[in-house]
Protein backbone atom coordinates (compact mmCIF):
# COMPACT_ATOMS: atom_id res chain seq x y z
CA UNK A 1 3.37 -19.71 -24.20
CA UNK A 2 1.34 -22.44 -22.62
CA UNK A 3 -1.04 -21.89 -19.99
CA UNK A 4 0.66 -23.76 -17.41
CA UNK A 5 3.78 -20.79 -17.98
CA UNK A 6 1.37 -17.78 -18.02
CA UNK A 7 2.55 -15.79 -14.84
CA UNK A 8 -0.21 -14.86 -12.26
CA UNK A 9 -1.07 -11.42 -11.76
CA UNK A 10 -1.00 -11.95 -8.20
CA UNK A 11 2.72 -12.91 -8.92
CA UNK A 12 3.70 -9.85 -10.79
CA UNK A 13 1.72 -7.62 -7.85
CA UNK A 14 3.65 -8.94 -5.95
CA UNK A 15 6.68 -8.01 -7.50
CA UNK A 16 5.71 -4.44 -8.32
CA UNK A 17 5.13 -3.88 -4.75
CA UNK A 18 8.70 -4.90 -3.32
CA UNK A 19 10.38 -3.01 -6.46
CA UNK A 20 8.15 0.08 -5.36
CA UNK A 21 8.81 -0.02 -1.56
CA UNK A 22 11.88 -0.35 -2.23
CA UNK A 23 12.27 3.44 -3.67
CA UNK A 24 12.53 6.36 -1.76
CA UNK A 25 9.77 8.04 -1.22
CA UNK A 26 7.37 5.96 -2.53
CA UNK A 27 4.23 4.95 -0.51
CA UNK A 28 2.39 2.18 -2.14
CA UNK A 29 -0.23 -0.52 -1.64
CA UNK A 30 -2.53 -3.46 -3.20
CA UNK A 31 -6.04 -2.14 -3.91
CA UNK A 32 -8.39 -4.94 -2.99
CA UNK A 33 -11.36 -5.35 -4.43
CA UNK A 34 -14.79 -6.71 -3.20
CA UNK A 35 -17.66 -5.66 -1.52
CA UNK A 36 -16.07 -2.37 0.00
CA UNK A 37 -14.31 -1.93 -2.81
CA UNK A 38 -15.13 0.80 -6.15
CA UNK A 39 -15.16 -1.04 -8.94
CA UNK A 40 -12.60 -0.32 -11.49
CA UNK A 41 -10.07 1.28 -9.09
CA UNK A 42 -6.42 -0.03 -10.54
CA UNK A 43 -4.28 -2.58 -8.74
CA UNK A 44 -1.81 -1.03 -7.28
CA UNK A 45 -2.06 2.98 -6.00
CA UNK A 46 1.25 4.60 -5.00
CA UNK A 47 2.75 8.37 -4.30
CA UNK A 48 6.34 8.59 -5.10
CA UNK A 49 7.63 12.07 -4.24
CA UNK A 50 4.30 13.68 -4.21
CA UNK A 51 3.17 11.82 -7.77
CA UNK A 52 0.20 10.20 -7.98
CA UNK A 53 0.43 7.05 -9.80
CA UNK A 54 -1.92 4.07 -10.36
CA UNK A 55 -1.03 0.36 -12.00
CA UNK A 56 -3.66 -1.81 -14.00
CA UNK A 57 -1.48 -5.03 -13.93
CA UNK A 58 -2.46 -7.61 -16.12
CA UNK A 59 -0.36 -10.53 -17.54
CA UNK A 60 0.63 -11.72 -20.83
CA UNK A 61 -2.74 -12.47 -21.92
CA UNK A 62 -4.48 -10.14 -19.43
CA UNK A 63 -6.49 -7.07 -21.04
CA UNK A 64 -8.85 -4.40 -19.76
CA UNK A 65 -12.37 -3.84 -18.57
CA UNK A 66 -14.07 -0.59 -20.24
CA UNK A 67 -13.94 -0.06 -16.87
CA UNK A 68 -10.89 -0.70 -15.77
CA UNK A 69 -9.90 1.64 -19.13
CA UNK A 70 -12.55 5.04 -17.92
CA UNK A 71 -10.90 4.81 -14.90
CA UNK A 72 -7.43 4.86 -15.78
CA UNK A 73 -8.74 7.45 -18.31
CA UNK A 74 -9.97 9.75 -15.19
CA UNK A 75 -6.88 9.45 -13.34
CA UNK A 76 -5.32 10.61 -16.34
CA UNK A 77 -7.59 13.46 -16.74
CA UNK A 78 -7.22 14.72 -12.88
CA UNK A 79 -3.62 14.77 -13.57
CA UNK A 80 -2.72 11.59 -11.97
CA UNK A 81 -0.56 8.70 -13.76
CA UNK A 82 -2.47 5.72 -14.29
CA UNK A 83 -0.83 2.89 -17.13
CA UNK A 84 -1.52 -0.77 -17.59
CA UNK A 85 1.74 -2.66 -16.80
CA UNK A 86 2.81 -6.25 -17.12
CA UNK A 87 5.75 -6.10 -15.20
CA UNK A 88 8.40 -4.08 -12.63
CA UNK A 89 10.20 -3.27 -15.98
CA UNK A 90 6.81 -1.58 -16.97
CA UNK A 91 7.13 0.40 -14.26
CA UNK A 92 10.24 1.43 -13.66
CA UNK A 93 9.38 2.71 -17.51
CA UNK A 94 6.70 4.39 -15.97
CA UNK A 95 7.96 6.11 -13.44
CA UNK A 96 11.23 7.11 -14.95
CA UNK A 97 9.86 9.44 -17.34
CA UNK A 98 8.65 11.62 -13.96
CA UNK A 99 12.09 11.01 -12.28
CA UNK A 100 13.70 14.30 -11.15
């Protein structure tokens, strides 16, 4: 894949965020980072039916920060979901396996 074809994170945000308020009972939103920001925080955050879930979205070539990783790690350990995803299909993967 050429550069020029790599897909923008910003683009597949994007996308994750109209798949996601598009479900029911789902409330989700774009973490911004920056000054006011925390460092490491994933992406996107969202609750759908009272599960916590947070997205590291990268793209093809895209890979983690150690502390983008601890943090996902610490989600994980509070009993959150927290995955690195490359696309809506990643998380529709995601959040199927906690469907009712």
């Amino acid at each position: 894949m050429s550069r020029q074809e790599l897909v923008k994170e910003s683009v597949i945000v994007r996308s994750i965020l109209k798949h996601l308020k598009s479900m029911p009972d789902c409330f989700a939103w774009k973490e911004h980072g920056g000054m006011y920001g925390t460092a490491g925080i994933p992406d996107i955050i969202c609750c759908i039916g009272g599960r916590f879930f947070a997205f590291e979205v990268k793209n093809e070539k895209g890979t983690v920060t150690k502390l983008q990783e601890a943090t996902i790690n610490k989600i994980k350990a509070a009993g959150g979901t927290a995955a690195v995803v490359r696309s809506v299909e990643d998380v529709k993967q995601v959040v199927g396996r906690y469907s009712k």
